[in-house]
N, C-alpha and C. Protein backbone atom coordinates (compact mmCIF):
# COMPACT_ATOMS: atom_id res chain seq x y z
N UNK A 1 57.93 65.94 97.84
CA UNK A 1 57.31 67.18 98.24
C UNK A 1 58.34 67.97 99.03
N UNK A 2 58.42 69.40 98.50
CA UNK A 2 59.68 70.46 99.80
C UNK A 2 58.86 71.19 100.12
N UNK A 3 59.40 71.02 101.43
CA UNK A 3 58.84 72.50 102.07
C UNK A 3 60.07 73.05 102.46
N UNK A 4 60.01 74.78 102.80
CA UNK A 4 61.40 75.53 103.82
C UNK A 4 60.51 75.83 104.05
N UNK A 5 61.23 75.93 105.49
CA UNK A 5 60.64 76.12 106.97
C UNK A 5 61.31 77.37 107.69
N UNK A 6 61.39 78.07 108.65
CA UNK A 6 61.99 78.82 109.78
C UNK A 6 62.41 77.37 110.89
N UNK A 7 63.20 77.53 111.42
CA UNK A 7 63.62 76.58 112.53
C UNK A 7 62.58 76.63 113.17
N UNK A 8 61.41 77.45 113.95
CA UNK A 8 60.59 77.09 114.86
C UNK A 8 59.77 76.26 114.35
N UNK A 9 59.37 76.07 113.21
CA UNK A 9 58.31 75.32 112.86
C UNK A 9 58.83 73.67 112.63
N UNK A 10 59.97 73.66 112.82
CA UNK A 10 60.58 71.98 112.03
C UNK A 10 59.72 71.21 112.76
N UNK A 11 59.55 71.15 114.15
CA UNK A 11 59.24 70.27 115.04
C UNK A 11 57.66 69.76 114.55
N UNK A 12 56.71 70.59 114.62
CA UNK A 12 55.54 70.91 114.08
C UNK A 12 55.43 70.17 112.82
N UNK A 13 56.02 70.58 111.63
CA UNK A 13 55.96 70.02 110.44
C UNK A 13 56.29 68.51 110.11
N UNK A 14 57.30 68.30 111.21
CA UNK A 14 58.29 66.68 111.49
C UNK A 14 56.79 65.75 111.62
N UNK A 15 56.04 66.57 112.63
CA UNK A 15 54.87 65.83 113.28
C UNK A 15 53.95 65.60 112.06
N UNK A 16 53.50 66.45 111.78
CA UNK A 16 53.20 66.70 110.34
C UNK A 16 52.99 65.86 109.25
N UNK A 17 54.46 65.91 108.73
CA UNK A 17 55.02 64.68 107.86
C UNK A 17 55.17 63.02 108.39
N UNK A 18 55.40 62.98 109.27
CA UNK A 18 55.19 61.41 109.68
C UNK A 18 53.60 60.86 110.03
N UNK A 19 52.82 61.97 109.98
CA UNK A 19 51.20 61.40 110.16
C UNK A 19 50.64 60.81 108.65
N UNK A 20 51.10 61.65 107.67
CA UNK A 20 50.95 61.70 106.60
C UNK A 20 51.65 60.24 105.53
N UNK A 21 52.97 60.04 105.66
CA UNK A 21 53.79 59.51 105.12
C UNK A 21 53.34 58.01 104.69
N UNK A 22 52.32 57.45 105.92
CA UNK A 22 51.55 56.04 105.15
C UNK A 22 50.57 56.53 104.17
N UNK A 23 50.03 57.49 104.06
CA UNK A 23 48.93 57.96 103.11
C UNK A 23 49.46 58.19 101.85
N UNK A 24 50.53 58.52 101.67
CA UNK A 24 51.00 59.02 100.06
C UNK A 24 52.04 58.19 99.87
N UNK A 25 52.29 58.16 98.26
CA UNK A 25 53.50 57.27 97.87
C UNK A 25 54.50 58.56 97.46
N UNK A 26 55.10 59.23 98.26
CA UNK A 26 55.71 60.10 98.21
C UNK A 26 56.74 60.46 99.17
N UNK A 27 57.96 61.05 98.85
CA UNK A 27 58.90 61.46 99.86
C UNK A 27 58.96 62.79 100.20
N UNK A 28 58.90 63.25 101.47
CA UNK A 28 58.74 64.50 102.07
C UNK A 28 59.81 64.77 102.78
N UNK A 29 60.62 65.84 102.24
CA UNK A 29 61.92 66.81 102.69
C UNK A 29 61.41 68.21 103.83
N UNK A 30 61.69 68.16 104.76
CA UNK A 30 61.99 69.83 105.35
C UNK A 30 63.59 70.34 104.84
N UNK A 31 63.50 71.59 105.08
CA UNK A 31 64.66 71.96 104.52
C UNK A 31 64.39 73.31 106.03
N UNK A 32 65.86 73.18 105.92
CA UNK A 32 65.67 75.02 107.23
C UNK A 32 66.96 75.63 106.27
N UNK A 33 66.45 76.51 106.10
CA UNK A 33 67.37 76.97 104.87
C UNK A 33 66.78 78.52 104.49
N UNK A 34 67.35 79.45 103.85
CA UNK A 34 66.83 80.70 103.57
C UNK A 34 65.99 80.21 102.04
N UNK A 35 64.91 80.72 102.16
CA UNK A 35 64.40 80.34 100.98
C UNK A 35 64.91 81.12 99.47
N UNK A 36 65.42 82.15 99.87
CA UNK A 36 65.92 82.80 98.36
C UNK A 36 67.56 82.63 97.93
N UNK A 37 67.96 81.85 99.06
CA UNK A 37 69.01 81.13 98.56
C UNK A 37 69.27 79.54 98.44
N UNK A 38 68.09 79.19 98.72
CA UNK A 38 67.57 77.52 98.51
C UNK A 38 67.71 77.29 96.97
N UNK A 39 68.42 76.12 96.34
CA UNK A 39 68.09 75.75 95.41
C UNK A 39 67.55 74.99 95.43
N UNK A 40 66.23 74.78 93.95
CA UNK A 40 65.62 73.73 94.28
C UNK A 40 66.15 72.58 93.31
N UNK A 41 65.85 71.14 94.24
CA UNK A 41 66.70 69.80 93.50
C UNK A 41 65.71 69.89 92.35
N UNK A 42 66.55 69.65 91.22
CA UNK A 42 65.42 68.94 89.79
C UNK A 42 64.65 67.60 89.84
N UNK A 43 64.72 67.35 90.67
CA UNK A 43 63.72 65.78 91.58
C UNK A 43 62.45 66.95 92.20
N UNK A 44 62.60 67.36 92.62
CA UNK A 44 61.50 68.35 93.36
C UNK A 44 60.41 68.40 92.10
N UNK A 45 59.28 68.14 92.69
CA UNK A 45 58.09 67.84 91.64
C UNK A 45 56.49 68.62 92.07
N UNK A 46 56.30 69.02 93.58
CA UNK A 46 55.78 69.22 94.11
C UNK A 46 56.09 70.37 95.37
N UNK A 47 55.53 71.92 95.22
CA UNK A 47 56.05 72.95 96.60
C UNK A 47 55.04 73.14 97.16
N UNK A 48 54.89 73.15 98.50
CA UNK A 48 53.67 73.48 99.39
C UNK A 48 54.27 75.25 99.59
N UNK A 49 53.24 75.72 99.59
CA UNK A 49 53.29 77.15 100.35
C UNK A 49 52.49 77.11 101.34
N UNK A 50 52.52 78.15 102.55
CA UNK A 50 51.60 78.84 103.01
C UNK A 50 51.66 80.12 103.38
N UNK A 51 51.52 80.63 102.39
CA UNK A 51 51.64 82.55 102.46
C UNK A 51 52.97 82.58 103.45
N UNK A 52 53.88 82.01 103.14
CA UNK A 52 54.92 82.26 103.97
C UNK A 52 55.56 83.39 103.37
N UNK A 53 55.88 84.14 102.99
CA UNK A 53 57.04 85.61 102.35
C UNK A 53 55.90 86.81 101.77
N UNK A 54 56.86 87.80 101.97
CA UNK A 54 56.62 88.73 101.53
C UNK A 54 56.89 88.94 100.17
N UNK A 55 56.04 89.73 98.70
CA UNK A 55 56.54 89.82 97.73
C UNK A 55 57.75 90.30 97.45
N UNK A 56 59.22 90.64 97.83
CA UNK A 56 60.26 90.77 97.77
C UNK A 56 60.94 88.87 97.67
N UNK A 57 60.73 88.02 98.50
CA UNK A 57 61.16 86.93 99.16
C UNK A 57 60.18 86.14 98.14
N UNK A 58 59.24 86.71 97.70
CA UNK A 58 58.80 85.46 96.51
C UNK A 58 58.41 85.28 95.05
N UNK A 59 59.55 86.68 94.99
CA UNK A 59 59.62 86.91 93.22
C UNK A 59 61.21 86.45 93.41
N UNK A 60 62.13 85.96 94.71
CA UNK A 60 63.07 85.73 94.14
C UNK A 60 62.65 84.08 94.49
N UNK A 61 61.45 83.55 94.98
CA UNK A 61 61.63 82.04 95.13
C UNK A 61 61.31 81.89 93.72
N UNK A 62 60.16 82.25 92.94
CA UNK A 62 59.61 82.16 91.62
C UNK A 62 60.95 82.23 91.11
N UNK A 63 62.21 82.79 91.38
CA UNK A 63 63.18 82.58 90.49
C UNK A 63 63.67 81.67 90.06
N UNK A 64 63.67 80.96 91.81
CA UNK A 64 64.68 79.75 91.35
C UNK A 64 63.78 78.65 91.18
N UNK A 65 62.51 78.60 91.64
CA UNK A 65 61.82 77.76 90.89
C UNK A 65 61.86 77.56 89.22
N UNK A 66 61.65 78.77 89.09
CA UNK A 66 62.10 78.44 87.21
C UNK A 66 63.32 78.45 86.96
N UNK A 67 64.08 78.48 87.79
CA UNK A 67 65.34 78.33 87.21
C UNK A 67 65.94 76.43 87.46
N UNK A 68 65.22 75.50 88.37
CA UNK A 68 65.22 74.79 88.69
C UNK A 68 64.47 73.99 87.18
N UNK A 69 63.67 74.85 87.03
CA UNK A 69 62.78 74.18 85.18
C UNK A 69 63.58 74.01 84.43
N UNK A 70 64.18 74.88 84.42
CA UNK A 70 65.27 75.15 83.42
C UNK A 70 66.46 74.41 82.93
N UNK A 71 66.74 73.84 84.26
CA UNK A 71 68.06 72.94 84.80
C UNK A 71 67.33 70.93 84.29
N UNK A 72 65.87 70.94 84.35
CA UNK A 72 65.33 69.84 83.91
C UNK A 72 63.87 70.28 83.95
N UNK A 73 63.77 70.10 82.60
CA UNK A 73 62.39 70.31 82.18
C UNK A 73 61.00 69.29 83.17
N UNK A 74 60.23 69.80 83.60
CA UNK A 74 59.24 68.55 84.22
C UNK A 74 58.03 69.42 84.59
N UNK A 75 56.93 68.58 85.04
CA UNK A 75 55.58 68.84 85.67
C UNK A 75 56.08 69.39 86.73
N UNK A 76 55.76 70.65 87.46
CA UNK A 76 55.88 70.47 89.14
C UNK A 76 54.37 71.47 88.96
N UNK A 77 54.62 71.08 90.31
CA UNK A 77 52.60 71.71 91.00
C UNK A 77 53.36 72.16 92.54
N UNK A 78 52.65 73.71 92.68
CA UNK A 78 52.39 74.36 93.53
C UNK A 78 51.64 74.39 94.35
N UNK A 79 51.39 73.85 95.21
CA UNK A 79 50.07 74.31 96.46
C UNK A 79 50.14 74.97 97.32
N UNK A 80 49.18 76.04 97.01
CA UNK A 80 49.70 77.29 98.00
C UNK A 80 48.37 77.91 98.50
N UNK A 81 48.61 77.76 100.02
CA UNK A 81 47.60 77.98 100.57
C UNK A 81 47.76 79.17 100.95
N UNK A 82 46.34 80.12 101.07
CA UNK A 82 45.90 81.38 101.39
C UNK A 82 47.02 82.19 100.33
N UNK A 83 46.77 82.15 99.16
CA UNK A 83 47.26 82.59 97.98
C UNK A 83 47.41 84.26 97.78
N UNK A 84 47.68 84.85 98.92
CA UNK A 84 47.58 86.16 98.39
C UNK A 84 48.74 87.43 97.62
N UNK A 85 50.00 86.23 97.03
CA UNK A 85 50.43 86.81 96.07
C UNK A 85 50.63 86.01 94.66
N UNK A 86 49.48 85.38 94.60
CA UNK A 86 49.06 84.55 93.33
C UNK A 86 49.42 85.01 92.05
N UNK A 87 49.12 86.46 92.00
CA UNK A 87 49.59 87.34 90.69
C UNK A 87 50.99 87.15 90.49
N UNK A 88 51.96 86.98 91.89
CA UNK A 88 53.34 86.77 91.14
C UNK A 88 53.42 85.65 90.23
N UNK A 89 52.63 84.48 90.62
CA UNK A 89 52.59 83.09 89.76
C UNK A 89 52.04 83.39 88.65
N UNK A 90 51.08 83.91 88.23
CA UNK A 90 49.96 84.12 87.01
C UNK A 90 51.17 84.92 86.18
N UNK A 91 51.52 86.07 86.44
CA UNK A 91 52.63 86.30 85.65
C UNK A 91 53.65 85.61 85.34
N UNK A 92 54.32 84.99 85.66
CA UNK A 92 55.61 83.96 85.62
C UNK A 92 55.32 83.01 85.16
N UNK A 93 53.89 82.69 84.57
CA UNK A 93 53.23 81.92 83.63
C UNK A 93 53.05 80.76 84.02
N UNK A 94 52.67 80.18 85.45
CA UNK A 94 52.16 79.35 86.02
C UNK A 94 50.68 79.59 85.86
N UNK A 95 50.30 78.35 85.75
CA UNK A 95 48.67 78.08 85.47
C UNK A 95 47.75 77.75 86.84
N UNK A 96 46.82 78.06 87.41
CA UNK A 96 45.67 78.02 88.19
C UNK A 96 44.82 76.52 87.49
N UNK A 97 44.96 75.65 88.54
CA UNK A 97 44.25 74.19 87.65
C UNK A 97 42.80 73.65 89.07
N UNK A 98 43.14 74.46 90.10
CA UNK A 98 42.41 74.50 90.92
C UNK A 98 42.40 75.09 92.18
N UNK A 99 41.10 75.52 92.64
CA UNK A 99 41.53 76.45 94.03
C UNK A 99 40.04 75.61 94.89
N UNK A 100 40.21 76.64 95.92
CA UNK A 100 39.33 75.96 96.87
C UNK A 100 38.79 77.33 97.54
N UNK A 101 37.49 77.88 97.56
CA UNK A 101 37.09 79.11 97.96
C UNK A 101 36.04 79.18 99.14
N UNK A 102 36.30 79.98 100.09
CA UNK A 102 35.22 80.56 100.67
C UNK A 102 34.79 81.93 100.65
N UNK A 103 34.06 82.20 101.56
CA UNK A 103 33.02 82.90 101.25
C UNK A 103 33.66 84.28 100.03
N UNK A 104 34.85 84.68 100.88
CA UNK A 104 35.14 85.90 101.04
C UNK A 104 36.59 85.52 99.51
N UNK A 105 37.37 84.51 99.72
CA UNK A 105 38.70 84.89 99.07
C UNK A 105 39.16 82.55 98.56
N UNK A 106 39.72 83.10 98.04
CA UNK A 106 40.67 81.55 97.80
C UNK A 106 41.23 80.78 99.19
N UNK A 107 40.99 79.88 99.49
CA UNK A 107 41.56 79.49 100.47
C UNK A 107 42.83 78.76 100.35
N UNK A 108 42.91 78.10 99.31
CA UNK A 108 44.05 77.18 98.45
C UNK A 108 44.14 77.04 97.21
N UNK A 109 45.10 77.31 96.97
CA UNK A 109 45.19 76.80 94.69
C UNK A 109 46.31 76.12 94.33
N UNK A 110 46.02 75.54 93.43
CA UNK A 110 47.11 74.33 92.68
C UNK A 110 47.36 75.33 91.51
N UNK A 111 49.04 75.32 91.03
CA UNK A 111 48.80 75.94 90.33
C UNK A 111 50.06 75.03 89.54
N UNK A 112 50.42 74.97 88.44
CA UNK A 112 50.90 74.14 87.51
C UNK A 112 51.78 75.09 86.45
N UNK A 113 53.23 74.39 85.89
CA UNK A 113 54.04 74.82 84.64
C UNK A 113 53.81 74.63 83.45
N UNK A 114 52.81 73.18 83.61
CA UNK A 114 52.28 72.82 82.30
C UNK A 114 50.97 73.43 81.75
């Protein structure tokens, strides 16, 4: 699982990830890194969001996410919470396989390449 972070949050997320880490059979990376010049590893299988960027900052992450497809074909899944530039994904031809709603809006969605 990757996440990028801003430096203030590492500490937070560190905490985060080690509560978690007996629960899943999975390895969890922080990265502090600019996200639109992050590449992503072709091991990367799994991106958490949380409405972190502005649509400028996440039509160029959608870049290198597919450009990371590209480099090795595979499943990866998106979870991106409070989804409110979802349309960049729906276009870029990522699939919606599940969300989670209240009253008013999406609260979280999985969204998939396959």
């Amino acid at each position: 699982m990757l996440g990028v972070y801003p430096k203030i949050l590492k500490n937070v997320n560190e905490k985060n990830i080690d509560k978690f880490k007996n629960y899943f059979n999975s390895n969890f990376f922080i990265f502090l890194e600019d996200a639109v010049k992050f590449e992503i590893n072709e091991n990367i299988n799994i991106i958490f969001l949380n409405n972190p960027f502005d649509d400028i900052v996440m039509k160029e992450v959608i870049i290198n996410i597919k450009a990371s497809l590209i480099i090795k074909e595979r499943k990866l899944y998106i979870i991106y919470f409070n989804p409110l530039l979802e349309n960049l994904f729906l276009k870029n031809h990522f699939k919606k396989i599940f969300e989670i709603k209240s009253k008013a809006k999406t609260e979280v969605a999985l969204y998939t390449n396959f």
